[in-house]
PDB file of N, CA and C in Angstrom:
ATOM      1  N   UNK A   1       0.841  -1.183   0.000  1.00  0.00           N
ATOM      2  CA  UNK A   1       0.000   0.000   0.000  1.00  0.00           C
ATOM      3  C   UNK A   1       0.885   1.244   0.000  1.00  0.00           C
ATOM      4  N   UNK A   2       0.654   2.185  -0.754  1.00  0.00           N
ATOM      5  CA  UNK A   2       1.468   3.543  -0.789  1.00  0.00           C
ATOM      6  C   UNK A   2       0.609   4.694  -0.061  1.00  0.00           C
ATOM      7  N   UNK A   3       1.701   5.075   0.669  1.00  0.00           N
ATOM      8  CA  UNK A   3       1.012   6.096   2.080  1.00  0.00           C
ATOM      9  C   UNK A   3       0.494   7.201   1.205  1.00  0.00           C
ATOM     10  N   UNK A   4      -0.678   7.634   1.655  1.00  0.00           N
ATOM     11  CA  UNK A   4      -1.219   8.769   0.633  1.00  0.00           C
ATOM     12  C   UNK A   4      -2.343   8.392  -0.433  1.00  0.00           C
ATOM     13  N   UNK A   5      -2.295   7.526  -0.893  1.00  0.00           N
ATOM     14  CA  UNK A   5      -3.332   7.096  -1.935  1.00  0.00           C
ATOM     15  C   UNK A   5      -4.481   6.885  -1.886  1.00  0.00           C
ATOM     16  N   UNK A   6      -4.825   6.674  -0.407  1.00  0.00           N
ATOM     17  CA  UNK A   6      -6.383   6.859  -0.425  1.00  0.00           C
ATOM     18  C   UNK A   6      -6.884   8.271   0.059  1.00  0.00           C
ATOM     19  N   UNK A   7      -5.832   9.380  -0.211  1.00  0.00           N
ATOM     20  CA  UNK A   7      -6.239  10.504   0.265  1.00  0.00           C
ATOM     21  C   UNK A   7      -6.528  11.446  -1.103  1.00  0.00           C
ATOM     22  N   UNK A   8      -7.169  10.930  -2.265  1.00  0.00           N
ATOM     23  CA  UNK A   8      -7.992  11.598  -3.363  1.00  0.00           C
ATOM     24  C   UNK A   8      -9.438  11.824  -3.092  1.00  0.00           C
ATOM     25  N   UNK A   9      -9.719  13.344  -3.795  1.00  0.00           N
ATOM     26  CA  UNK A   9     -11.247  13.423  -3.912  1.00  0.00           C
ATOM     27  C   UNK A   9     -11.596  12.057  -4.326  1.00  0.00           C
ATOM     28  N   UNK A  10     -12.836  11.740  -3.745  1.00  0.00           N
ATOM     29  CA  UNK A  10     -13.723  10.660  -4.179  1.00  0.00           C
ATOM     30  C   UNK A  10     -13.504   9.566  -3.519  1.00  0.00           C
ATOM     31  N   UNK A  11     -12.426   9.509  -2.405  1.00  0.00           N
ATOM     32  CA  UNK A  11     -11.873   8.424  -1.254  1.00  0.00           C
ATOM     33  C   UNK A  11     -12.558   8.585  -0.046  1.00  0.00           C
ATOM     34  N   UNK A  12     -12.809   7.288   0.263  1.00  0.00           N
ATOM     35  CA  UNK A  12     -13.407   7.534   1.872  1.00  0.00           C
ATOM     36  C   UNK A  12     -12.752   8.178   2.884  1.00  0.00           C
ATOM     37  N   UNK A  13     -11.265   8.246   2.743  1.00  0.00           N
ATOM     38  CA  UNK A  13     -10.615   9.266   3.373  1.00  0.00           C
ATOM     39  C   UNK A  13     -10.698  10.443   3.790  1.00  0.00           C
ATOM     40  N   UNK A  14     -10.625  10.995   2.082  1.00  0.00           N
ATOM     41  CA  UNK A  14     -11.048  12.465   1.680  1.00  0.00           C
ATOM     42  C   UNK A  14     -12.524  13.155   2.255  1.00  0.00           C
ATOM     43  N   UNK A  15     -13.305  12.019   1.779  1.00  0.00           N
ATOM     44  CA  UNK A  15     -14.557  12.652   2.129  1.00  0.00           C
ATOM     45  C   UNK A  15     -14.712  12.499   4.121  1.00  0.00           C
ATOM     46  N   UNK A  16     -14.398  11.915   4.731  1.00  0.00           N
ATOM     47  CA  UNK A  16     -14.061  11.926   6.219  1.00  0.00           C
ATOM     48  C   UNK A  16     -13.523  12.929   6.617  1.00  0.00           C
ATOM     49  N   UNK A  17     -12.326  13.408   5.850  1.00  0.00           N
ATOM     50  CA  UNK A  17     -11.798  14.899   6.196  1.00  0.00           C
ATOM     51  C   UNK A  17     -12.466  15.811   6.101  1.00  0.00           C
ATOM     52  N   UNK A  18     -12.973  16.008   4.931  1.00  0.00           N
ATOM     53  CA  UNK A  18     -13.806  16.792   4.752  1.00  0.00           C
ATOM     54  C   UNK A  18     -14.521  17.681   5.204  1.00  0.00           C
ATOM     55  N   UNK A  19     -15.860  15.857   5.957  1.00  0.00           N
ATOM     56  CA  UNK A  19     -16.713  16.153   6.867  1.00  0.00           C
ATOM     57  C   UNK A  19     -16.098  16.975   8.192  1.00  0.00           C
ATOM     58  N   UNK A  20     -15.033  16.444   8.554  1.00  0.00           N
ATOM     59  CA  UNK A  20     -14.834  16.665  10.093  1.00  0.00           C
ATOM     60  C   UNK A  20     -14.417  18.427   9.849  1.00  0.00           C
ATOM     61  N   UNK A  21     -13.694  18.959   8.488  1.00  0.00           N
ATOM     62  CA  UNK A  21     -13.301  19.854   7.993  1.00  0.00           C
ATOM     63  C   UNK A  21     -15.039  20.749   8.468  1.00  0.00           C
ATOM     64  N   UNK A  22     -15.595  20.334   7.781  1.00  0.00           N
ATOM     65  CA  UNK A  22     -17.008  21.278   7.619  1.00  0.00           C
ATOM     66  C   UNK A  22     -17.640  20.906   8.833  1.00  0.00           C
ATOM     67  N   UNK A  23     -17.625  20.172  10.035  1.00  0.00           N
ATOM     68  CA  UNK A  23     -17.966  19.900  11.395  1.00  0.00           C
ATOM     69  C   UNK A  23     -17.231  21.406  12.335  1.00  0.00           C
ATOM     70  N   UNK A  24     -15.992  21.279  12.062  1.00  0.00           N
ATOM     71  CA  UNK A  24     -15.422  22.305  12.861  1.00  0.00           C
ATOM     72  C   UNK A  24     -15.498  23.620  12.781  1.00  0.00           C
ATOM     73  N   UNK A  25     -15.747  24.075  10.856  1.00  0.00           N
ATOM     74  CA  UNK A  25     -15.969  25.359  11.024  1.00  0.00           C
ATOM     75  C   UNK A  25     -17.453  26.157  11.238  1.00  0.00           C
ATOM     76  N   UNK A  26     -18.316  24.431  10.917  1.00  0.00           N
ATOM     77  CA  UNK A  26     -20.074  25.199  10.865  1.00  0.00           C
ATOM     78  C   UNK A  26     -20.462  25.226  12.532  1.00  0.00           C
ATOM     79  N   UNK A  27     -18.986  24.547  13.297  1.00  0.00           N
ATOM     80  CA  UNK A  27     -19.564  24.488  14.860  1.00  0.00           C
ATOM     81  C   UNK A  27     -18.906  26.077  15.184  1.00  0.00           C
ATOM     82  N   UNK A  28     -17.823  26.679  14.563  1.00  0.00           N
ATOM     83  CA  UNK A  28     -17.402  28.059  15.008  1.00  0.00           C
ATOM     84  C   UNK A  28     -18.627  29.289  14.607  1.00  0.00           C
ATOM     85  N   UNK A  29     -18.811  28.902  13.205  1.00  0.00           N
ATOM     86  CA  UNK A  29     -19.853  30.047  13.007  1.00  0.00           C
ATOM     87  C   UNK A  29     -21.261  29.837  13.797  1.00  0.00           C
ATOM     88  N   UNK A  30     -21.260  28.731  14.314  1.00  0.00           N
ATOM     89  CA  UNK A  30     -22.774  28.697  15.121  1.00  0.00           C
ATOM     90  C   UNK A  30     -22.990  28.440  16.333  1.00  0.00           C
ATOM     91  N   UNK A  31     -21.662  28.267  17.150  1.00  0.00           N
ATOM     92  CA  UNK A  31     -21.412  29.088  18.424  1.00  0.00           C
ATOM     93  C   UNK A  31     -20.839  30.367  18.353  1.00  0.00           C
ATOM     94  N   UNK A  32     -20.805  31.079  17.378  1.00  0.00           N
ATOM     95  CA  UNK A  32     -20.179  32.309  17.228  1.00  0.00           C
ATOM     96  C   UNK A  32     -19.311  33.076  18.062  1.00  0.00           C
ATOM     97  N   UNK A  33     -18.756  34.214  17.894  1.00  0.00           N
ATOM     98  CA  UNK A  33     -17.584  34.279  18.090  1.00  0.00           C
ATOM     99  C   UNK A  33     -17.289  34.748  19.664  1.00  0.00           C
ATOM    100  N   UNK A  34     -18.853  34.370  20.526  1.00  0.00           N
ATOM    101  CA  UNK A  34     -18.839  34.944  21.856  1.00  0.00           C
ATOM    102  C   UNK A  34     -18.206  33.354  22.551  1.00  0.00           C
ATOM    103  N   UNK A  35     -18.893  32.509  22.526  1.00  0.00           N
ATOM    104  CA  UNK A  35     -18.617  31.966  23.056  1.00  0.00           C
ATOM    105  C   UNK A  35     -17.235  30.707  22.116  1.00  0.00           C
ATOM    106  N   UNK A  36     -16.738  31.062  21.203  1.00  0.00           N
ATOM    107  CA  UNK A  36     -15.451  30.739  20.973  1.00  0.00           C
ATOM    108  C   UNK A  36     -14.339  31.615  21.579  1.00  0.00           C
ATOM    109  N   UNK A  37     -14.308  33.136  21.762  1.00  0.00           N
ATOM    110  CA  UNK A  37     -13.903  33.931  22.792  1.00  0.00           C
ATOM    111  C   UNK A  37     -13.543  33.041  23.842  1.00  0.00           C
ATOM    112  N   UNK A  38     -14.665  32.293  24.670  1.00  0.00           N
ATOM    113  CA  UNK A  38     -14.653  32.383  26.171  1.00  0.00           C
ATOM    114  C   UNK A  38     -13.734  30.715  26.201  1.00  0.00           C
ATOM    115  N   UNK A  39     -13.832  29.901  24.829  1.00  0.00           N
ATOM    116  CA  UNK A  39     -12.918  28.665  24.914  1.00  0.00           C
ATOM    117  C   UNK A  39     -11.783  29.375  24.423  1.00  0.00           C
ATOM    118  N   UNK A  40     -11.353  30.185  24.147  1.00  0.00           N
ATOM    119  CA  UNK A  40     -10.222  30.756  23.535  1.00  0.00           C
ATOM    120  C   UNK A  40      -9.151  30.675  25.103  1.00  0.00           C
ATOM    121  N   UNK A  41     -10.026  31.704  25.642  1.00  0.00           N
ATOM    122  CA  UNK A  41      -9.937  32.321  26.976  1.00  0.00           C
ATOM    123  C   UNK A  41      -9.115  31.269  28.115  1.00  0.00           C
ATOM    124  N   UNK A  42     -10.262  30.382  28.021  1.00  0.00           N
ATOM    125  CA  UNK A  42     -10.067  28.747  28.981  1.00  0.00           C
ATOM    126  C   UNK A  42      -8.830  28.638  28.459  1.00  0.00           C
ATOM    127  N   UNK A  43      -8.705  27.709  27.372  1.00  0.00           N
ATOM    128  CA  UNK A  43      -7.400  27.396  27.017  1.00  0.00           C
ATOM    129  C   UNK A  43      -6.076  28.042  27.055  1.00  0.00           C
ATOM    130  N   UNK A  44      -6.093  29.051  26.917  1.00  0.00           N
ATOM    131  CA  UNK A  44      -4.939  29.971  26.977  1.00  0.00           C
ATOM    132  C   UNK A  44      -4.819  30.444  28.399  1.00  0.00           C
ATOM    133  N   UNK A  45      -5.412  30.178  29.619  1.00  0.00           N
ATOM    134  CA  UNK A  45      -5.624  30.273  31.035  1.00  0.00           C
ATOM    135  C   UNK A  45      -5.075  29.109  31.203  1.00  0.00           C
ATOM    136  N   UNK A  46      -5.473  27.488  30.869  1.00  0.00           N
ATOM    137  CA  UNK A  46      -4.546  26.218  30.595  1.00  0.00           C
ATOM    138  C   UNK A  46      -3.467  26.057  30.466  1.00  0.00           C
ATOM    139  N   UNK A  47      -3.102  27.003  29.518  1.00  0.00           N
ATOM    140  CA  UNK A  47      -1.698  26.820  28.727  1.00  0.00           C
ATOM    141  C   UNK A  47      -0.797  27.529  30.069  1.00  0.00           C
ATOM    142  N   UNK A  48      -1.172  28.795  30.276  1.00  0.00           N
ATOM    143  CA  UNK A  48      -0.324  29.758  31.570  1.00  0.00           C
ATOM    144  C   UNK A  48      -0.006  28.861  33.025  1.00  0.00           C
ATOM    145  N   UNK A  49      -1.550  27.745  33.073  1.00  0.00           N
ATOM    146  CA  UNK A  49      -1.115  27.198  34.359  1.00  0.00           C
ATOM    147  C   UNK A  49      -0.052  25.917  34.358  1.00  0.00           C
ATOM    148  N   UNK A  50       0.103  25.628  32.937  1.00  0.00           N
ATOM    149  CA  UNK A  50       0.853  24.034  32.234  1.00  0.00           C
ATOM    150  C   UNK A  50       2.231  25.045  32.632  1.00  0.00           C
ATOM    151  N   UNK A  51       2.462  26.105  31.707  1.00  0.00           N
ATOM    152  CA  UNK A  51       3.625  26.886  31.774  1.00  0.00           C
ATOM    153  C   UNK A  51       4.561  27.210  33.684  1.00  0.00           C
ATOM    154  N   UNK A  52       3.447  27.666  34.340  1.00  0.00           N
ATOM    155  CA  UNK A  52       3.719  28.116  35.697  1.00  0.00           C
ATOM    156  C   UNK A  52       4.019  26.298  36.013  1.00  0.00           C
ATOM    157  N   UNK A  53       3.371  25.266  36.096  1.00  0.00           N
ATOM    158  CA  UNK A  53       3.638  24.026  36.573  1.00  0.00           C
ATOM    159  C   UNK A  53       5.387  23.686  36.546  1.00  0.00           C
ATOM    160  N   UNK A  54       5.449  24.062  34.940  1.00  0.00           N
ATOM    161  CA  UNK A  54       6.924  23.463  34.314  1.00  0.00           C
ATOM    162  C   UNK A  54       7.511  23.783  34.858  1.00  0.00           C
ATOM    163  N   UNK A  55       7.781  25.092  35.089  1.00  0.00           N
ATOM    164  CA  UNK A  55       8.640  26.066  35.354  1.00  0.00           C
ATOM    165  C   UNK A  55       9.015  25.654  37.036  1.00  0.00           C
ATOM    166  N   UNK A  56       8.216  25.550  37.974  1.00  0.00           N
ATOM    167  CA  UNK A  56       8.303  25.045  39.190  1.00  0.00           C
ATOM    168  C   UNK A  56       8.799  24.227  39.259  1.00  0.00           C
ATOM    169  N   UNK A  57       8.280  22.950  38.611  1.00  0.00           N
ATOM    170  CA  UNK A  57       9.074  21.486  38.501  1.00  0.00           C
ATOM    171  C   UNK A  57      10.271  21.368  38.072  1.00  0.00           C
ATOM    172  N   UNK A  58      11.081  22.442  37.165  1.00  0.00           N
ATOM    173  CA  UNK A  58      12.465  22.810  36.608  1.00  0.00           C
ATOM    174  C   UNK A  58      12.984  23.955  37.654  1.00  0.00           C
ATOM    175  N   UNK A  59      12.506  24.177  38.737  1.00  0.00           N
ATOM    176  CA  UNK A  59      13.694  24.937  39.330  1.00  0.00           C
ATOM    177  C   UNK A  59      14.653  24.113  39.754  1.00  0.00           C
ATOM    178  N   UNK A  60      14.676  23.049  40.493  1.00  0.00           N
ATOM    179  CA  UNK A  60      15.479  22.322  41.555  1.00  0.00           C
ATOM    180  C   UNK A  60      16.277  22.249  40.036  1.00  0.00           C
ATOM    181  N   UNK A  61      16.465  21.869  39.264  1.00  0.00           N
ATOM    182  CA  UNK A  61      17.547  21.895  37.985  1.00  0.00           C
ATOM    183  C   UNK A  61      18.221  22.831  37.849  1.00  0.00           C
ATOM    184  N   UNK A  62      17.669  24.410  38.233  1.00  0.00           N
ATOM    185  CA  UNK A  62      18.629  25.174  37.344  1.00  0.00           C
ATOM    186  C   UNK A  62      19.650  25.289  38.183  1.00  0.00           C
ATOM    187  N   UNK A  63      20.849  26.140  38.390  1.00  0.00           N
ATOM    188  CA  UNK A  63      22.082  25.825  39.034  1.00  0.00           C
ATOM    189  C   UNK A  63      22.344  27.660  38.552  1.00  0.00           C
ATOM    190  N   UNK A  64      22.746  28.282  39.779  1.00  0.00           N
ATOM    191  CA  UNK A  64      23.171  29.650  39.691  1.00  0.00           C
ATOM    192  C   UNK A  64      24.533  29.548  38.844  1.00  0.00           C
ATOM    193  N   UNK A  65      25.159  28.953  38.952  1.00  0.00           N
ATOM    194  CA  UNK A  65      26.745  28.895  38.713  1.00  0.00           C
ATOM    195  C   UNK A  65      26.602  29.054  36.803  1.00  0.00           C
ATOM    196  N   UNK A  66      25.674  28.260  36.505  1.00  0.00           N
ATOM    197  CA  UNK A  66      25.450  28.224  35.088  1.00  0.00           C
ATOM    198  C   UNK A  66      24.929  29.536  34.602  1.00  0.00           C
ATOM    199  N   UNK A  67      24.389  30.044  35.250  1.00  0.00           N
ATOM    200  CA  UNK A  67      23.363  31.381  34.966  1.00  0.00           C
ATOM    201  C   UNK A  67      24.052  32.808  34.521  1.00  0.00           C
ATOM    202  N   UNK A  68      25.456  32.524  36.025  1.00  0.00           N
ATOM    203  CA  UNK A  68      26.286  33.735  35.913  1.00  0.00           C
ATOM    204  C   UNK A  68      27.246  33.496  34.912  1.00  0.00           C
ATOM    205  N   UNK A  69      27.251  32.433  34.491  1.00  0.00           N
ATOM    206  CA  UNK A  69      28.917  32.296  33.702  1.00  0.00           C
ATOM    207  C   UNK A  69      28.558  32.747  32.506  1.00  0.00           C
ATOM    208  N   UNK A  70      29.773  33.028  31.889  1.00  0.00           N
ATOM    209  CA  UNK A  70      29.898  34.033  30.870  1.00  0.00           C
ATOM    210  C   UNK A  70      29.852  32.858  29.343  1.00  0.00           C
ATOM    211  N   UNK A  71      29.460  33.148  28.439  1.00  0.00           N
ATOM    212  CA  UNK A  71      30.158  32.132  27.536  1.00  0.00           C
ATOM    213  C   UNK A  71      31.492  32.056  26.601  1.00  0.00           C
ATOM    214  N   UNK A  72      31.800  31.517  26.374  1.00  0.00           N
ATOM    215  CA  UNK A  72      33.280  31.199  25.929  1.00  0.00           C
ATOM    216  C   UNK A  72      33.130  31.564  24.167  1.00  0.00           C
ATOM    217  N   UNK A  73      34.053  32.573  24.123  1.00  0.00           N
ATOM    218  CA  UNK A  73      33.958  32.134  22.569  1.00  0.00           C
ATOM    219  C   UNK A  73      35.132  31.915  21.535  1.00  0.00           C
TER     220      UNK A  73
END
């Protein structure tokens, strides 16, 4: 089988994409753009608390000595 080949118009593939293609944007225009706003919002509130997590869990790693040194060139 060659990777790609069932991904032509007229493939069950294609037309699956498609659908899910025209699922996602007829669900944006018809929750409109208030309440895609407010998942915008969520997620990117997600992302800040994933970010603040990392960052905590990577202190005991960082090492002052590395921070101040100069680099070599």
């Amino acid at each position: 089988m060659i990777p790609g080949r069932d991904n032509y118009p007229g493939s069950n593939r294609f037309a699956t994409s498609v659908f899910i293609f025209t699922l996602v944007i007829g669900s944006v225009v018809t929750l409109g753009t208030g309440s895609v706003d407010i998942i915008n919002r969520s997620l990117f509130t997600l992302k800040l608390i994933a970010l603040v997590i990392i960052l905590v869990l990577l202190m005991p790693k960082v090492s002052l000595d590395y921070l101040l040194e100069l680099p070599v060139h």
